[in-house]
PDB file of N, CA and C in Angstrom:
ATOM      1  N   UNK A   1     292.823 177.324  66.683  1.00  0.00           N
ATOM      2  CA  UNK A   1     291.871 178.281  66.170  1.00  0.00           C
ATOM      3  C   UNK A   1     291.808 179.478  67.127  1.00  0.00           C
ATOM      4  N   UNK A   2     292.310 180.215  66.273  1.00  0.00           N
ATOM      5  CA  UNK A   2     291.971 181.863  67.343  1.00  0.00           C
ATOM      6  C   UNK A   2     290.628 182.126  68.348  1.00  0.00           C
ATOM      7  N   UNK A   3     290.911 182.956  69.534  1.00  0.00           N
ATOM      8  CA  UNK A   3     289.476 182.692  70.087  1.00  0.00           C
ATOM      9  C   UNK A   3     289.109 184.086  70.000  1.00  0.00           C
ATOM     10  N   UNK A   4     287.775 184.587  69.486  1.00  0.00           N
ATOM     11  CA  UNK A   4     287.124 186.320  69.425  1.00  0.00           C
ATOM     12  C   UNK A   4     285.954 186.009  70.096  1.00  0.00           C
ATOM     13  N   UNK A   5     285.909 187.356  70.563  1.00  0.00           N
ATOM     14  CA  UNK A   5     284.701 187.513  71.886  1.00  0.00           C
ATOM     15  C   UNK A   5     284.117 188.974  71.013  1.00  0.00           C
ATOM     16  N   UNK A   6     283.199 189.299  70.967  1.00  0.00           N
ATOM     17  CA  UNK A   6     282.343 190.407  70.841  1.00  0.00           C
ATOM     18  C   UNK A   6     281.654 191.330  71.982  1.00  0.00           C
ATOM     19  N   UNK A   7     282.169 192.951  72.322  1.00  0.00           N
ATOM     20  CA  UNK A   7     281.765 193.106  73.189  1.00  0.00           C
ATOM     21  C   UNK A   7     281.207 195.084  72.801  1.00  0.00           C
ATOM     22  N   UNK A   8     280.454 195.320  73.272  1.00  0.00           N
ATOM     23  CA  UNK A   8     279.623 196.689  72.797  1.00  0.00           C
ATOM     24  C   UNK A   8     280.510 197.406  74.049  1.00  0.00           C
ATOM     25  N   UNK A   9     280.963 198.691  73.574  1.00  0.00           N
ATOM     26  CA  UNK A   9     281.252 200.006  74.098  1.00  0.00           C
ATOM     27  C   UNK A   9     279.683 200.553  74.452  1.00  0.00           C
ATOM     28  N   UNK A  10     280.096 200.750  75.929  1.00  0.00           N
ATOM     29  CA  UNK A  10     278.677 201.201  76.541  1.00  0.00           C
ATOM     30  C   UNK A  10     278.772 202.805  77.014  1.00  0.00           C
ATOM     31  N   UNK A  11     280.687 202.680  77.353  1.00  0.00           N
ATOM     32  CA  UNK A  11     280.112 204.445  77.863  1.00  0.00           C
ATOM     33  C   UNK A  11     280.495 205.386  77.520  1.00  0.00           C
ATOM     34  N   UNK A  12     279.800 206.829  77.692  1.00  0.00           N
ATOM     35  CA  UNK A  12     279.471 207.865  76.882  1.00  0.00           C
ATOM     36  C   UNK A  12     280.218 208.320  76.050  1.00  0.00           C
ATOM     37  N   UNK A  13     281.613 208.440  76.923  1.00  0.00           N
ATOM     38  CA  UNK A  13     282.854 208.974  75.887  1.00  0.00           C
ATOM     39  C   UNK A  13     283.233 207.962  74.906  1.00  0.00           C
ATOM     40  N   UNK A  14     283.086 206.955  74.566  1.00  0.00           N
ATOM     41  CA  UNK A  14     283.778 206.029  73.639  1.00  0.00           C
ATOM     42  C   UNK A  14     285.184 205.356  74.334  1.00  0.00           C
ATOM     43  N   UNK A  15     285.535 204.560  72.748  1.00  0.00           N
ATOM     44  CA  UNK A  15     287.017 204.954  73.461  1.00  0.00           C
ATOM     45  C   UNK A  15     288.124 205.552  73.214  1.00  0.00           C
ATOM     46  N   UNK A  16     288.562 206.520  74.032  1.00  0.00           N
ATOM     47  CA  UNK A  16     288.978 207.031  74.367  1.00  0.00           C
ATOM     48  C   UNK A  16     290.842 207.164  74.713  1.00  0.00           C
ATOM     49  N   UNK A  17     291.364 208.292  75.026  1.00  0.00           N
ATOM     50  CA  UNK A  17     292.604 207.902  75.380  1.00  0.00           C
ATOM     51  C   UNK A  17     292.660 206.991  76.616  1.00  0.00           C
ATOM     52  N   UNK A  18     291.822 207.635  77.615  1.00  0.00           N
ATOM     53  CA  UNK A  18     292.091 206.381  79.069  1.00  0.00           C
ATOM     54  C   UNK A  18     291.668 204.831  78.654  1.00  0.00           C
ATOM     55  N   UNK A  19     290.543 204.613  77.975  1.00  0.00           N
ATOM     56  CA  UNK A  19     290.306 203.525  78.062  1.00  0.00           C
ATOM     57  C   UNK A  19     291.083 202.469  76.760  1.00  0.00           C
ATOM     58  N   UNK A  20     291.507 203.315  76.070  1.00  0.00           N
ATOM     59  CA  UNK A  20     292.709 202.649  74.469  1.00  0.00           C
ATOM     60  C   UNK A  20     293.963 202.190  75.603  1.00  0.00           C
ATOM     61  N   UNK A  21     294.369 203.547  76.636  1.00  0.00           N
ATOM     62  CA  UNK A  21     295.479 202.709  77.047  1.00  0.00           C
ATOM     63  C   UNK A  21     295.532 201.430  78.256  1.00  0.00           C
ATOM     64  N   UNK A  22     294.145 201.817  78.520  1.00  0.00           N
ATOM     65  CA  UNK A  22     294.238 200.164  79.909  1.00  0.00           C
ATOM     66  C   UNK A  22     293.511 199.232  78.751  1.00  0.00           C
ATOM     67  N   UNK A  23     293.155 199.483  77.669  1.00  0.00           N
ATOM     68  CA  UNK A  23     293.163 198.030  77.011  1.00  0.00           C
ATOM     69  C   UNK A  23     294.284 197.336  76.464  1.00  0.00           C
ATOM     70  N   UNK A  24     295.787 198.469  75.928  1.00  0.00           N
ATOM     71  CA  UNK A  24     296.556 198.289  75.622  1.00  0.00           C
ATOM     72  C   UNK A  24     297.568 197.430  76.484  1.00  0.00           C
ATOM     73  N   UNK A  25     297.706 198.196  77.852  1.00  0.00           N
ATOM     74  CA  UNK A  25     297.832 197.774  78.840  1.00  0.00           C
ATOM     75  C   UNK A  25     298.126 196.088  78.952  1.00  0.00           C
ATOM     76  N   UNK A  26     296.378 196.075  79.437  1.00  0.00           N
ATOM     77  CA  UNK A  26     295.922 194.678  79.509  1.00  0.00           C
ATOM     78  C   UNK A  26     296.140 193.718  78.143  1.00  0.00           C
ATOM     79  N   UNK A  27     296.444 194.680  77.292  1.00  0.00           N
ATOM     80  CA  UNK A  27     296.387 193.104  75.893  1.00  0.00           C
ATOM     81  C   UNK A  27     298.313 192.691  76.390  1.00  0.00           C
ATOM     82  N   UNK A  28     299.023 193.632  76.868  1.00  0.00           N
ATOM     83  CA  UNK A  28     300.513 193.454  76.776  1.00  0.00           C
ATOM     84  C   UNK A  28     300.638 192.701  77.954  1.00  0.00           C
ATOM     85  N   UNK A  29     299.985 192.504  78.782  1.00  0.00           N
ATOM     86  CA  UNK A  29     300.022 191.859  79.859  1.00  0.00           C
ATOM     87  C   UNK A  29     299.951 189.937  79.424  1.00  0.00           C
ATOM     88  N   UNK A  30     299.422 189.828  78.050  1.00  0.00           N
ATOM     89  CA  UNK A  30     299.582 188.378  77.312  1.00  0.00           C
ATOM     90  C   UNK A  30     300.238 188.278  76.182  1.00  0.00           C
ATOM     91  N   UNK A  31     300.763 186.744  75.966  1.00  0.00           N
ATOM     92  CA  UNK A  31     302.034 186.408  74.967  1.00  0.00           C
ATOM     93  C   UNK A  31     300.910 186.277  73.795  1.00  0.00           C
ATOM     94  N   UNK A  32     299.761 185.830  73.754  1.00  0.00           N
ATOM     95  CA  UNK A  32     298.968 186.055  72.685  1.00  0.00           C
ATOM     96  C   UNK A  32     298.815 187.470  71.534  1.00  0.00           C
ATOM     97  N   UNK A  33     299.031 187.308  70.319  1.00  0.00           N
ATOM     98  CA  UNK A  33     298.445 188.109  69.753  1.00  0.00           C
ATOM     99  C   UNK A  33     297.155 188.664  69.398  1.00  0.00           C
ATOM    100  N   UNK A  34     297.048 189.909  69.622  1.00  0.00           N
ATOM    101  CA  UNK A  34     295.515 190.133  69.750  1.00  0.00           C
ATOM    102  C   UNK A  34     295.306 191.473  69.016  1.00  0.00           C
ATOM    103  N   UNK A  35     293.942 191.504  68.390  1.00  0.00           N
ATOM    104  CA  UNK A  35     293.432 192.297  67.616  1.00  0.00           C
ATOM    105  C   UNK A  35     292.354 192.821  67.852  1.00  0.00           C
ATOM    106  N   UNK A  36     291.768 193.541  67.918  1.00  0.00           N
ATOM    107  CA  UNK A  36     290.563 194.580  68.032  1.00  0.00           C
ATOM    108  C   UNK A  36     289.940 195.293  66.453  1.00  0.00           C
ATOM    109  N   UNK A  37     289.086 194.960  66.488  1.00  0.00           N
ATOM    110  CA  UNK A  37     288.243 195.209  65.275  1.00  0.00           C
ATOM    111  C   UNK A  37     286.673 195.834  65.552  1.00  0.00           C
ATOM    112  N   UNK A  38     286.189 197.000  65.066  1.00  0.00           N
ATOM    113  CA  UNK A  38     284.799 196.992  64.868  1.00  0.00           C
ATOM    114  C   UNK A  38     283.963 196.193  64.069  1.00  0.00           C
ATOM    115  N   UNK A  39     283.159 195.863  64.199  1.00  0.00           N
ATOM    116  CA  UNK A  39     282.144 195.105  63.673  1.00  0.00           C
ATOM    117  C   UNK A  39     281.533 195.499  62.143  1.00  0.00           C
ATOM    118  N   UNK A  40     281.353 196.686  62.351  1.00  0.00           N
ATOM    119  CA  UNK A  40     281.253 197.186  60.778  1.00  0.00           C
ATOM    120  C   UNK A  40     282.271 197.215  59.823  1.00  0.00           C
ATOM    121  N   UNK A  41     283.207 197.269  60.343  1.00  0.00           N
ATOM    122  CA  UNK A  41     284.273 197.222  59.497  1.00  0.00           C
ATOM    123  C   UNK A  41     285.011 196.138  59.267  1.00  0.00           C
ATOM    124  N   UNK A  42     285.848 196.194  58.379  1.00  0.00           N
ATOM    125  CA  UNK A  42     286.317 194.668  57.830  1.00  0.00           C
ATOM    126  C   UNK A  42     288.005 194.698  58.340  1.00  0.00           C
ATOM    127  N   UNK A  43     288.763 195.558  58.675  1.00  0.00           N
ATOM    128  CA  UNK A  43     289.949 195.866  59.232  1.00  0.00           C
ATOM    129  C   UNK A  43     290.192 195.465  60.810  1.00  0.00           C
ATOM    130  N   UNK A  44     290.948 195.213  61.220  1.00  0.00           N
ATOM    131  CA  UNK A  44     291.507 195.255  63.056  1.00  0.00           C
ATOM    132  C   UNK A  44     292.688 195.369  63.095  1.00  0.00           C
ATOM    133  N   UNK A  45     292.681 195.933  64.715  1.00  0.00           N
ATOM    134  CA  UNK A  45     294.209 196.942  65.025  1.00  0.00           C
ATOM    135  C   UNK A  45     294.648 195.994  65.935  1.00  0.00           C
ATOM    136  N   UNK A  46     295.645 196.157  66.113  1.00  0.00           N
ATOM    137  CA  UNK A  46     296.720 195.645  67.285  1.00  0.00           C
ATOM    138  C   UNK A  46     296.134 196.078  68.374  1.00  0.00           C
ATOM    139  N   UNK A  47     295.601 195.433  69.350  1.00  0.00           N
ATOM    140  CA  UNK A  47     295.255 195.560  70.497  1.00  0.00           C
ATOM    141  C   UNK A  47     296.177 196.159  72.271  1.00  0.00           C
ATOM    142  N   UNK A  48     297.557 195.695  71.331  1.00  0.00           N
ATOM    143  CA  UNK A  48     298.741 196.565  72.188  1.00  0.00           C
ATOM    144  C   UNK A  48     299.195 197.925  71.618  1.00  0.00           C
ATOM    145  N   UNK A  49     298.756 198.433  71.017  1.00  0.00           N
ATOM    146  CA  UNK A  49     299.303 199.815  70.527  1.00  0.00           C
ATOM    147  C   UNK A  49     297.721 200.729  70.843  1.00  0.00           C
ATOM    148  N   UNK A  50     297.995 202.012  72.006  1.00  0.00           N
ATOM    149  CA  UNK A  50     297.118 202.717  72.003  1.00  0.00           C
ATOM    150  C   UNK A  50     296.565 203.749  70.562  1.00  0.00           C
ATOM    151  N   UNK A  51     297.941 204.211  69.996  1.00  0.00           N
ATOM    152  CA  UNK A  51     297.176 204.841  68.750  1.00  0.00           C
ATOM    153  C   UNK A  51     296.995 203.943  67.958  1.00  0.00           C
ATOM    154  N   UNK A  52     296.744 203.083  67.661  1.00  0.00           N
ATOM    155  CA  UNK A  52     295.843 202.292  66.859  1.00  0.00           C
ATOM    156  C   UNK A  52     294.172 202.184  67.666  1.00  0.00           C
ATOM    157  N   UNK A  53     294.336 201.655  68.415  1.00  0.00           N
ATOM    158  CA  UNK A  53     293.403 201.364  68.912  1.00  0.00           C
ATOM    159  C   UNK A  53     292.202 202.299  69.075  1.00  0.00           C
ATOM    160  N   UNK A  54     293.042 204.013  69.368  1.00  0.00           N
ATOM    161  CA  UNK A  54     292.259 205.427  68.965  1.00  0.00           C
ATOM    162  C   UNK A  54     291.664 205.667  67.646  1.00  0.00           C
ATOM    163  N   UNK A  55     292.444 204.850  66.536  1.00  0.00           N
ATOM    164  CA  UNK A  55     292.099 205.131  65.266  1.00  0.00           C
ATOM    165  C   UNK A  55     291.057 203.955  64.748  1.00  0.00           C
ATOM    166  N   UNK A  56     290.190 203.575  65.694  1.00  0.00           N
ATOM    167  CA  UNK A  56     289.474 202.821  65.445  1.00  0.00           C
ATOM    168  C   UNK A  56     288.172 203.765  65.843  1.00  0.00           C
ATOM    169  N   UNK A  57     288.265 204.650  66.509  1.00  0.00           N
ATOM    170  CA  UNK A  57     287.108 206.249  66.552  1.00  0.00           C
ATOM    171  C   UNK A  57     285.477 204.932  67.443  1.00  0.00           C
ATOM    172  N   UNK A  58     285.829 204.490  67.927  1.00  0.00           N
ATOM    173  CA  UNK A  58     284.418 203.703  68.683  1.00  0.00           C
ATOM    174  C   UNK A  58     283.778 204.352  69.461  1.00  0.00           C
ATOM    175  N   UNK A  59     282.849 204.755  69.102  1.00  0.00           N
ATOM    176  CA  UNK A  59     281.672 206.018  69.960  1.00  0.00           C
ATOM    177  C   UNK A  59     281.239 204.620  70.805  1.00  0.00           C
ATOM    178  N   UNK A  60     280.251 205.017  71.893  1.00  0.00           N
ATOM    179  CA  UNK A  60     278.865 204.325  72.374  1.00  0.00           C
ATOM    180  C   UNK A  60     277.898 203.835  71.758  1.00  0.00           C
ATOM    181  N   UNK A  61     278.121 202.687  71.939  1.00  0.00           N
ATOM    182  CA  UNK A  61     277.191 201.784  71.065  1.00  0.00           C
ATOM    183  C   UNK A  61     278.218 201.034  69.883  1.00  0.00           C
ATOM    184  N   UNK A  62     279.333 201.160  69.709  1.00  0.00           N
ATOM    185  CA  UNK A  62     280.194 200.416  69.052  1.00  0.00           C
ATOM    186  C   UNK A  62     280.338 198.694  69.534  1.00  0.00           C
ATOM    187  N   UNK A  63     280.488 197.766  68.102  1.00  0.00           N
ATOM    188  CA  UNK A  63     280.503 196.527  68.734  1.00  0.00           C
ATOM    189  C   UNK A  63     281.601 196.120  68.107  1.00  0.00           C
ATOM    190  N   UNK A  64     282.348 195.816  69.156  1.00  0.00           N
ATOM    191  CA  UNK A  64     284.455 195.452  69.316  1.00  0.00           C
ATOM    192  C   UNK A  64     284.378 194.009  69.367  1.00  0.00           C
ATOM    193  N   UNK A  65     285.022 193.552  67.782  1.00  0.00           N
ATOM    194  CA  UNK A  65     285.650 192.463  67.810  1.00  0.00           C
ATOM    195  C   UNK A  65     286.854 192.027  68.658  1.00  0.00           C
ATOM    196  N   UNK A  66     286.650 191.336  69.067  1.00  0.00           N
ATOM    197  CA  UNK A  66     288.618 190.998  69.903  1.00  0.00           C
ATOM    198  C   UNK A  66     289.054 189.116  69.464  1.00  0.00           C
ATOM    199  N   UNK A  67     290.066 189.582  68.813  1.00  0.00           N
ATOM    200  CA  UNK A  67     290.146 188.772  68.523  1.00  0.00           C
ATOM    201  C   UNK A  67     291.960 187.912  69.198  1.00  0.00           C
ATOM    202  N   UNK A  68     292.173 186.710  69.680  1.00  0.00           N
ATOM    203  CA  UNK A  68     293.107 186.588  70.061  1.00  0.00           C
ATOM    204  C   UNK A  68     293.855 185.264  69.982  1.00  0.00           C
ATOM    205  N   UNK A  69     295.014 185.369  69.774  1.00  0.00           N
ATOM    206  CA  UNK A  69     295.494 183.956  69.078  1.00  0.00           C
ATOM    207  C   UNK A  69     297.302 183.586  69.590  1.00  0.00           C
ATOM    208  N   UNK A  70     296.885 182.405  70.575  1.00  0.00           N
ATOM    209  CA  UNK A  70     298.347 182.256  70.889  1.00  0.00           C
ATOM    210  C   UNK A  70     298.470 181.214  72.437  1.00  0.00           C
ATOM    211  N   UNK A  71     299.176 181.180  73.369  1.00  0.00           N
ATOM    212  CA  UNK A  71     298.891 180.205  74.058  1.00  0.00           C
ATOM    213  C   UNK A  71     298.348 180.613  75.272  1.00  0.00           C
ATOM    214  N   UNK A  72     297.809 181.736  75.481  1.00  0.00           N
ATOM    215  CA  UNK A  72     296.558 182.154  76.179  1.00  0.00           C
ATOM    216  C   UNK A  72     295.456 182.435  75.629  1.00  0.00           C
ATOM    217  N   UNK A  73     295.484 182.531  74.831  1.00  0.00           N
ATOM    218  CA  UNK A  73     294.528 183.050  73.991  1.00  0.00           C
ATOM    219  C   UNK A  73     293.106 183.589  74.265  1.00  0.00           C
ATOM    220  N   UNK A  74     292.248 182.101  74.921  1.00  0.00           N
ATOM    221  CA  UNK A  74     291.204 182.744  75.545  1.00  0.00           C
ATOM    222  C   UNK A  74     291.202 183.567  76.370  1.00  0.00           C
ATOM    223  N   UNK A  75     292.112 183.434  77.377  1.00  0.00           N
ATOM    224  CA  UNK A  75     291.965 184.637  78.556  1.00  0.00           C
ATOM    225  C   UNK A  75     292.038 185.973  78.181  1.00  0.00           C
ATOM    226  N   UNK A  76     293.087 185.780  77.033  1.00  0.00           N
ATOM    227  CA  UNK A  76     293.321 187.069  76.558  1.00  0.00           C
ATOM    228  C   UNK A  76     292.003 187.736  76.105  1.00  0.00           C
ATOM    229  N   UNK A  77     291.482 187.077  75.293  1.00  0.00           N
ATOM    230  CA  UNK A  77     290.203 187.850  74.462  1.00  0.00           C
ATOM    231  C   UNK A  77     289.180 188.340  75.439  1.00  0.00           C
ATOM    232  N   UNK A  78     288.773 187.000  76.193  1.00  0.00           N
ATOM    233  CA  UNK A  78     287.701 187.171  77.643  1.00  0.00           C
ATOM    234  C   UNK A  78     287.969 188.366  78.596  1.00  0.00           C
ATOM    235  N   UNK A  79     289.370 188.745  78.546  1.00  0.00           N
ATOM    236  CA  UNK A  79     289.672 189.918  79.665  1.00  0.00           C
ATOM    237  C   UNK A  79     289.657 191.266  79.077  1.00  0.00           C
ATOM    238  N   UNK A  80     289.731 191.210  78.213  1.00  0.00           N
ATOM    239  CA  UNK A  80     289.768 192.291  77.104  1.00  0.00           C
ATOM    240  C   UNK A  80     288.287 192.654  77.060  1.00  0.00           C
ATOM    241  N   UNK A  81     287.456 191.654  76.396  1.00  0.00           N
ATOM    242  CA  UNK A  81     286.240 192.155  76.551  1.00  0.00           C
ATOM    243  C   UNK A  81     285.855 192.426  77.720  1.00  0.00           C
ATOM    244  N   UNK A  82     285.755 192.058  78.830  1.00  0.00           N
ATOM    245  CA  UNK A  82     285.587 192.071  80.133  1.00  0.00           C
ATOM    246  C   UNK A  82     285.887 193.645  80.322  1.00  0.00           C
ATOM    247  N   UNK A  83     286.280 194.301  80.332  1.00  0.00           N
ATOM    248  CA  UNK A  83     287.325 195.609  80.371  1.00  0.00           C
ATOM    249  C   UNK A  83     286.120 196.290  79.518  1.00  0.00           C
ATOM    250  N   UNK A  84     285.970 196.180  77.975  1.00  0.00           N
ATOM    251  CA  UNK A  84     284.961 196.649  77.626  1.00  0.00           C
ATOM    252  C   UNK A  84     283.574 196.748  78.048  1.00  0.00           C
ATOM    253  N   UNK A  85     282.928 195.433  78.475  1.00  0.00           N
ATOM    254  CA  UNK A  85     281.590 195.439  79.430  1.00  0.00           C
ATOM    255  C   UNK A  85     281.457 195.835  80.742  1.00  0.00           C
ATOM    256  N   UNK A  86     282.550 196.144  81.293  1.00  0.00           N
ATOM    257  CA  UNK A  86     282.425 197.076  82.575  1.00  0.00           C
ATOM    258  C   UNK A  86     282.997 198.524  81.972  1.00  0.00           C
ATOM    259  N   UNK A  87     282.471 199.093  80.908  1.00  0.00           N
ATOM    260  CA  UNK A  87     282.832 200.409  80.848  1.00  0.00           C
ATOM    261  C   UNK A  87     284.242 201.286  81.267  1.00  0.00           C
ATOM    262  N   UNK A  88     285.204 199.993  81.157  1.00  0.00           N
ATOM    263  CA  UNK A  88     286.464 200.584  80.975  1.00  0.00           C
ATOM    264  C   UNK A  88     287.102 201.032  82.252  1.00  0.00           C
ATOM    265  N   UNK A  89     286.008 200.788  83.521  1.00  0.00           N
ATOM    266  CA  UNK A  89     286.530 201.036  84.794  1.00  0.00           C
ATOM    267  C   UNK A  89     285.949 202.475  85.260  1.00  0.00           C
ATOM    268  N   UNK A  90     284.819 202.982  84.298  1.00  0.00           N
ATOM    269  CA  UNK A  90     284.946 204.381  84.281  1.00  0.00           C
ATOM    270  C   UNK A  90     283.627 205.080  85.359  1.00  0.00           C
ATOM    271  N   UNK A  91     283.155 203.808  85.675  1.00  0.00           N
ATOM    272  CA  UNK A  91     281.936 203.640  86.696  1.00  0.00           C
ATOM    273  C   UNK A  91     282.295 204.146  88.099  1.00  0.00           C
TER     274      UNK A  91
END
C-alpha cells in the first residue's frame, strides 16, 4: 500500500522554481514512485519533474499531498514532506 503524508506550504512565495527543483531533486534521489498532489484537487504530478510540479501553482497555505509507492516508499514521502514543513530551506 502506497504511503502519503500531507504537508501545508508555509512560505510566502509558494512553490516556486527553487523550491519545485530541491523537491524534484530530493524525490530522484528514491527508486520509489512519487506524486505530489494538492488537496483540492483531484489530479497529482510527478514529483521528479520540476515543471510539473510548477504547474501545480501552490501559493501559501496550500495543502500537498505526497504520495509514494515503491521499496522506499515511506522515506520517500516523509522527506518530501519534511522539505515542505521546513519551508523549503528558505529560512
Amino acid at each position: 500500500m502506497p504511503s502519503r503524508v500531507k504537508a501545508t506550504v508555509d512560505n510566502p512565495l509558494g512553490l516556486h522554481a527553487r523550491p519545485a527543483m530541491l523537491l524534484a531533486q530530493k524525490a530522484a534521489e528514491f527508486s520509489s514512485e512519487i506524486t505530489i498532489g494538492r488537496q483540492d484537487r483531484e489530479d497529482a504530478v510527478d514529483a521528479k519533474s520540476i515543471m510539473h510540479l510548477l504547474m501545480l501553482a501552490a501559493t501559501q497555505g496550500t495543502t500537498l499531498e505526497i504520495t509514494a509507492e515503491g521499496p522506499d516508499e515511506a522515506e520517500a514521502a516523509h522527506a518530501l514532506a519534511e522539505l515542505v514543513r521546513t519551508r523549503f530551506e528558505e529560512d
